[in-house]
C-alpha atoms as a PDB file:
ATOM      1  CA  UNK A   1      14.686   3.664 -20.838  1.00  0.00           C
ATOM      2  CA  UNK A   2      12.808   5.251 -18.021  1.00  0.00           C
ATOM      3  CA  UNK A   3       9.812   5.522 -20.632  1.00  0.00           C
ATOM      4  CA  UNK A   4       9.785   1.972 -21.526  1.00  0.00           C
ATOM      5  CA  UNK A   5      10.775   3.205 -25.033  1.00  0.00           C
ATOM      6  CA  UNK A   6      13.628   0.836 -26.519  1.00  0.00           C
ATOM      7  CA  UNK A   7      13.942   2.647 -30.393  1.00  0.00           C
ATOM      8  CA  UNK A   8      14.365   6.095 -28.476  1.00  0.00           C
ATOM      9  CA  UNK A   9      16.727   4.550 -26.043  1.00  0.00           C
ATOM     10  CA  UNK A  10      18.690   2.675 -29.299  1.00  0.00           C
ATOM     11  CA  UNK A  11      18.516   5.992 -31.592  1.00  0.00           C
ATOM     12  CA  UNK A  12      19.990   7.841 -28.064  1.00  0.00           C
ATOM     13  CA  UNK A  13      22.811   4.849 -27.737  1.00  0.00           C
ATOM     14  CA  UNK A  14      24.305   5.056 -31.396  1.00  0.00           C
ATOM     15  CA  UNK A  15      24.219   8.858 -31.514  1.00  0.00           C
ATOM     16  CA  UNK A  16      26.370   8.358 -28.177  1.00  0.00           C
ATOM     17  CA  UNK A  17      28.569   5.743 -29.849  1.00  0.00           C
ATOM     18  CA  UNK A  18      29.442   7.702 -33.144  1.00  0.00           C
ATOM     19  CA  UNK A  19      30.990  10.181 -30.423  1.00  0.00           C
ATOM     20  CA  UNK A  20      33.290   7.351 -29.389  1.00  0.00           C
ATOM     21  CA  UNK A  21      36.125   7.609 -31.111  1.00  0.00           C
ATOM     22  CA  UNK A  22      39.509   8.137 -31.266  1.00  0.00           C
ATOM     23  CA  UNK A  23      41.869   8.657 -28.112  1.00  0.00           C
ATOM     24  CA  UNK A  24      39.243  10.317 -25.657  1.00  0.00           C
ATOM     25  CA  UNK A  25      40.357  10.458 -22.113  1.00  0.00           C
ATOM     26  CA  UNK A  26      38.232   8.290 -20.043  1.00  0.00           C
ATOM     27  CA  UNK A  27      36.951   6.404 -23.271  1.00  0.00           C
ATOM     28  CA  UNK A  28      37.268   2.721 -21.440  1.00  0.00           C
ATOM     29  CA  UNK A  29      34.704   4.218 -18.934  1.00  0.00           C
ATOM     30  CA  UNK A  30      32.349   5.225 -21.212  1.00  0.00           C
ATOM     31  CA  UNK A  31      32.566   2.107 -23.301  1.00  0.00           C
ATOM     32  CA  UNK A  32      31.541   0.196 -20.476  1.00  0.00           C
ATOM     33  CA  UNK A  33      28.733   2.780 -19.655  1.00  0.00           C
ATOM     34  CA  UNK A  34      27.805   1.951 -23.487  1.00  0.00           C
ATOM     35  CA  UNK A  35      28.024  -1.424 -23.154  1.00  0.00           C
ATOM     36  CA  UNK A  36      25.810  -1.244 -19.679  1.00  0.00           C
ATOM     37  CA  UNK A  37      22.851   0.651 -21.435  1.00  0.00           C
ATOM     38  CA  UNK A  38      22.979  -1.669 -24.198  1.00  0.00           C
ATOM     39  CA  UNK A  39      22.464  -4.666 -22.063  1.00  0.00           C
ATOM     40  CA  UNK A  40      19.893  -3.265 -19.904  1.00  0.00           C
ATOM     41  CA  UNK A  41      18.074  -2.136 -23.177  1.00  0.00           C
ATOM     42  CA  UNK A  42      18.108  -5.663 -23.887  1.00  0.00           C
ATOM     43  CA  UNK A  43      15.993  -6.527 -20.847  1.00  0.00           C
ATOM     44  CA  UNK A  44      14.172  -4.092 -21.863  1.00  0.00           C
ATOM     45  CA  UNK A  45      12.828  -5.538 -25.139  1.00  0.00           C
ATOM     46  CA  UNK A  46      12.699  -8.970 -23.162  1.00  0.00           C
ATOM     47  CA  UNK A  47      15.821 -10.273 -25.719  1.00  0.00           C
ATOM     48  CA  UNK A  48      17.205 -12.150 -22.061  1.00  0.00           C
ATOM     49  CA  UNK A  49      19.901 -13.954 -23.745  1.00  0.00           C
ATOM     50  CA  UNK A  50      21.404 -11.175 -25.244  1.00  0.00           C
ATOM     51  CA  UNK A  51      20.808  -8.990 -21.851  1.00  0.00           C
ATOM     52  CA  UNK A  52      22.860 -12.289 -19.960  1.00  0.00           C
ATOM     53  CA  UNK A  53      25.870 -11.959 -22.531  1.00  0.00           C
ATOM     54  CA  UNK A  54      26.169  -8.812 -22.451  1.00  0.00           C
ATOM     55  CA  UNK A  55      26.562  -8.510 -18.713  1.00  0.00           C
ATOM     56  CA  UNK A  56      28.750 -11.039 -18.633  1.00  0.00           C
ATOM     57  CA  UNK A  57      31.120  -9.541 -21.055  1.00  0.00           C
ATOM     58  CA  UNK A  58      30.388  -6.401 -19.394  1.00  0.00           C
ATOM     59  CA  UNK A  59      31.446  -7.840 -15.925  1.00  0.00           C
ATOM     60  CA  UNK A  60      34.727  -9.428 -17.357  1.00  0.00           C
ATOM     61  CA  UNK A  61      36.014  -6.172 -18.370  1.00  0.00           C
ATOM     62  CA  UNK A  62      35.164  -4.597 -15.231  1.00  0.00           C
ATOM     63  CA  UNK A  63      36.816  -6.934 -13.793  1.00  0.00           C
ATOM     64  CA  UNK A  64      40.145  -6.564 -15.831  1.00  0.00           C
ATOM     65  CA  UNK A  65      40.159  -2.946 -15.574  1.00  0.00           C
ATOM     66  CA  UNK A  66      39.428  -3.318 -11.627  1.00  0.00           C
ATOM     67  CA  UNK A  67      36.406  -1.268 -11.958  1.00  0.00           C
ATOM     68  CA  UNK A  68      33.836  -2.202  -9.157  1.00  0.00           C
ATOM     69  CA  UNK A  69      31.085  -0.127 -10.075  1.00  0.00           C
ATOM     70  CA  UNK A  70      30.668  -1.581 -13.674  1.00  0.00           C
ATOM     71  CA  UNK A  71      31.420  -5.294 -11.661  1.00  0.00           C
ATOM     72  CA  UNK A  72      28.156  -4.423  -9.392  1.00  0.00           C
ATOM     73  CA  UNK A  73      25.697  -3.309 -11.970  1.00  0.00           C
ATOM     74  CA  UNK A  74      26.773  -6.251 -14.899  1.00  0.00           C
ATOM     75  CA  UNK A  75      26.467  -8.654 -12.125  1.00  0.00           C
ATOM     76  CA  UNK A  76      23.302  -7.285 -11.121  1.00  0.00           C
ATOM     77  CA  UNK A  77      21.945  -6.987 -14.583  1.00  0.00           C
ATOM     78  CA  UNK A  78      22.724 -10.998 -15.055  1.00  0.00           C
ATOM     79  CA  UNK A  79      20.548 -11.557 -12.486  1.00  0.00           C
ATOM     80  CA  UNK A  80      18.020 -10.157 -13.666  1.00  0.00           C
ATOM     81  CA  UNK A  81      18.208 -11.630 -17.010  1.00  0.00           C
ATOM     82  CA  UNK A  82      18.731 -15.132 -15.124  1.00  0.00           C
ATOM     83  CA  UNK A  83      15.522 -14.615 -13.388  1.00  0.00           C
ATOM     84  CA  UNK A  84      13.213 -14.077 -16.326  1.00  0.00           C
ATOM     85  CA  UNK A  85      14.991 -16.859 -18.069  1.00  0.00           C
ATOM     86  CA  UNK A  86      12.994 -18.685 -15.325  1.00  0.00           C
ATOM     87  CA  UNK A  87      16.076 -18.882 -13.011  1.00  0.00           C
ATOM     88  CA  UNK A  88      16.548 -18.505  -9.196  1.00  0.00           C
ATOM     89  CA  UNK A  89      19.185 -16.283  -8.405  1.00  0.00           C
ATOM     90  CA  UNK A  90      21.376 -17.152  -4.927  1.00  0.00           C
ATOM     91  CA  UNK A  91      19.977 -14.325  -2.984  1.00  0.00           C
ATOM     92  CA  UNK A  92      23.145 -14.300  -0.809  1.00  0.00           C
ATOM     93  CA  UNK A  93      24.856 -13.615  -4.387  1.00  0.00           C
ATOM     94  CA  UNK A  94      22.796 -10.540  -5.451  1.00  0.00           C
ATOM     95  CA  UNK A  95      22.832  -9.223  -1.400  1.00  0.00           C
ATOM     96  CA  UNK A  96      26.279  -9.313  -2.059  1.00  0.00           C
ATOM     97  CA  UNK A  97      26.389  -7.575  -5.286  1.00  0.00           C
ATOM     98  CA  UNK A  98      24.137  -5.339  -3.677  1.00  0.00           C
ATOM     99  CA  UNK A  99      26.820  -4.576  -0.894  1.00  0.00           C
ATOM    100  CA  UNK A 100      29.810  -3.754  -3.796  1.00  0.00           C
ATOM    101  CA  UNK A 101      27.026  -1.675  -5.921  1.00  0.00           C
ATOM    102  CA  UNK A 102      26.457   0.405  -2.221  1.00  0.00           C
ATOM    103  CA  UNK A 103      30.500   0.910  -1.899  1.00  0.00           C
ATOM    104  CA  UNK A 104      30.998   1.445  -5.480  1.00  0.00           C
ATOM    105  CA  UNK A 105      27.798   3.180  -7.550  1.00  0.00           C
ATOM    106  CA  UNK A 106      26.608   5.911  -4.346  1.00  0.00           C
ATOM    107  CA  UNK A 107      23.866   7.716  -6.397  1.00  0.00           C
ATOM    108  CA  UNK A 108      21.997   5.662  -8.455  1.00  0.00           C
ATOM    109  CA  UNK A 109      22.386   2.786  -6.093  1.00  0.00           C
ATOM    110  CA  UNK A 110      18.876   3.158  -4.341  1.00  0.00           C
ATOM    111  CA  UNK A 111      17.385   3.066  -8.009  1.00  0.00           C
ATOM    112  CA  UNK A 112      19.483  -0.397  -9.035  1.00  0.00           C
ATOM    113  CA  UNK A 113      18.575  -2.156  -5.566  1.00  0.00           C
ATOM    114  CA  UNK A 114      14.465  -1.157  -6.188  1.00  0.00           C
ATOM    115  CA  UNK A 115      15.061  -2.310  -9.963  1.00  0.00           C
ATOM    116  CA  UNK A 116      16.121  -5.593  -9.284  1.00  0.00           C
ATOM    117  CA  UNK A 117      14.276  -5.984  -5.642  1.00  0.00           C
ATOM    118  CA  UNK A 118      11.257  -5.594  -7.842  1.00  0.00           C
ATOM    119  CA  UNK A 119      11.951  -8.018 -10.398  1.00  0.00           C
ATOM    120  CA  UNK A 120      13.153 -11.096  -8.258  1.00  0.00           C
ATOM    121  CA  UNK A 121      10.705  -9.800  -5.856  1.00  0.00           C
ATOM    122  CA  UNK A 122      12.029  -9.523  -2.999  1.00  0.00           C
ATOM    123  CA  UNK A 123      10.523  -6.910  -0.504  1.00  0.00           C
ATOM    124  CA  UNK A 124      13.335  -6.262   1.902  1.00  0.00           C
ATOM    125  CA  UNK A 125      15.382  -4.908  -0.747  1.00  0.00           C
ATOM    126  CA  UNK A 126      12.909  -2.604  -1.956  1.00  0.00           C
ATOM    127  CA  UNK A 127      13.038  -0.981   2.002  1.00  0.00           C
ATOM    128  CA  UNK A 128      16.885  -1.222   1.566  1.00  0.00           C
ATOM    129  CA  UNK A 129      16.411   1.049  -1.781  1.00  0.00           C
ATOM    130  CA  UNK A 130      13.913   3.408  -0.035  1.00  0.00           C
ATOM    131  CA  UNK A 131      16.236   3.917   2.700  1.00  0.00           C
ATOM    132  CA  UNK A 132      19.356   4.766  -0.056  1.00  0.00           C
ATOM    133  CA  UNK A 133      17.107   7.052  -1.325  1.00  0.00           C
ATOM    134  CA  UNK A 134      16.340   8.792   1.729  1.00  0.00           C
ATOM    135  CA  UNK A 135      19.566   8.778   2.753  1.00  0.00           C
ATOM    136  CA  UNK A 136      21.083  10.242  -0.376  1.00  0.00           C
ATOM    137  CA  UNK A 137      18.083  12.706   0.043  1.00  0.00           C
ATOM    138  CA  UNK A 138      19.602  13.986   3.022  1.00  0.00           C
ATOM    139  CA  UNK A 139      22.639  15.110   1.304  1.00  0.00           C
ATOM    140  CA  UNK A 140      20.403  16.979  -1.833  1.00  0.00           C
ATOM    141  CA  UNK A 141      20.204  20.688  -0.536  1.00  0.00           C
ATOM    142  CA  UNK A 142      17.874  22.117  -2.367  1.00  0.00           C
ATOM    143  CA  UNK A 143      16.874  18.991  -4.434  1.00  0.00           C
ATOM    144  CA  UNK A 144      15.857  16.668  -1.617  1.00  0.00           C
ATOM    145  CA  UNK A 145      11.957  16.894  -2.072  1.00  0.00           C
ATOM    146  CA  UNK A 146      12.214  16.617  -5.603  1.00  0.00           C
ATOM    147  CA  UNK A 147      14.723  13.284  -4.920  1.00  0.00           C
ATOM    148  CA  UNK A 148      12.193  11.998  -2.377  1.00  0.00           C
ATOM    149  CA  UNK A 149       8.944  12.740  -4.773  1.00  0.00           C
ATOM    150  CA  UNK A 150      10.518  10.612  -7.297  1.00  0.00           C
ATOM    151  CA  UNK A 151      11.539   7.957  -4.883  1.00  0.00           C
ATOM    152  CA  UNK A 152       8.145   7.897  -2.723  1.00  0.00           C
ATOM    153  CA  UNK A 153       6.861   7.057  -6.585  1.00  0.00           C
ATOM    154  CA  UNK A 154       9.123   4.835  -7.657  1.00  0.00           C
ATOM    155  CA  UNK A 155       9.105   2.539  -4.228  1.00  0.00           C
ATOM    156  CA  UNK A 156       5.215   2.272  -5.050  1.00  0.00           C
ATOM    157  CA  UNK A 157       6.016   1.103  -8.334  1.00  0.00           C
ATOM    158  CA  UNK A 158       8.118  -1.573  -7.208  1.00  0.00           C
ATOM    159  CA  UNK A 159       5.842  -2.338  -4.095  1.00  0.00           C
ATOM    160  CA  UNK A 160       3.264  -2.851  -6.806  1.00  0.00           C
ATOM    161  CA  UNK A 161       5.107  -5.040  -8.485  1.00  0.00           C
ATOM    162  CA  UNK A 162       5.380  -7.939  -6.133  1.00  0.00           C
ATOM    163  CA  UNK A 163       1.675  -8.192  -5.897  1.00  0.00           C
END
């Protein structure tokens, strides 16, 4: 997904899904991890209904199972969808959503909050993912300049984007 390339990302998912079956430990959790990917490869190929329904099946099961992190990212990813669909998304809603995806997602958090920052365009929460990134950064060892290379990049991506 990181290369814009939808097939690859598809071929990638069902490889991934023929691997889930039978009684696997932890096999709700990567169910919803499946069901994530395949809603944010459906924002990815611009099929916004389909990325909408998804998170909001994805976010009911979350729910149910009382996981937050898959509650923060569905919701998040419905906003997203809501917004291209020519939406306006509550912004006290997503900075909310934003708040459980800090609590409940840690290390790709920065990442999520430029992502959808960037696409309801909203330049405050592309500083709030810069300074998740940093922050994270700061706890990398020996991979912190190679973390804050790829977020220097990415934060210019996004910064790009609201022009």
């Amino acid at each position: 997904m990181d290369d814009a390339d939808p097939e690859g990302a598809e071929s990638l998912l069902s490889q991934a899904r023929e691997l889930l079956r039978g009684n696997l430990v932890f096999g709700w959790r990567l169910e919803l991890k499946a069901q994530l990917i395949s809603g944010r490869l459906a924002l990815l190929r611009g099929d916004l209904n389909a990325a909408e329904a998804t998170s909001g099946e994805l976010v009911a099961r979350a729910t149910a199972l009382g996981v937050p992190r898959y509650v923060s990212v569905g919701r998040l990813l419905a906003h997203q969808a809501r917004h291209r669909l020519g939406g306006t998304p509550d912004r006290n809603e997503v900075a909310a959503d934003l708040d459980l995806l800090d609590a409940s997602v840690g290390v790709e958090a920065w990442r999520w909050t430029g992502e959808v920052a960037a696409d309801l365009g909203v330049a405050a929460w592309i500083d709030r993912a810069a300074q998740r990134a940093d922050r994270l950064a700061s706890y990398a060892g020996p991979y912190a300049a190679g973390l804050r290379a790829a977020a220097r990049d990415k934060v210019r991506s996004w910064r790009a984007a609201l022009r």
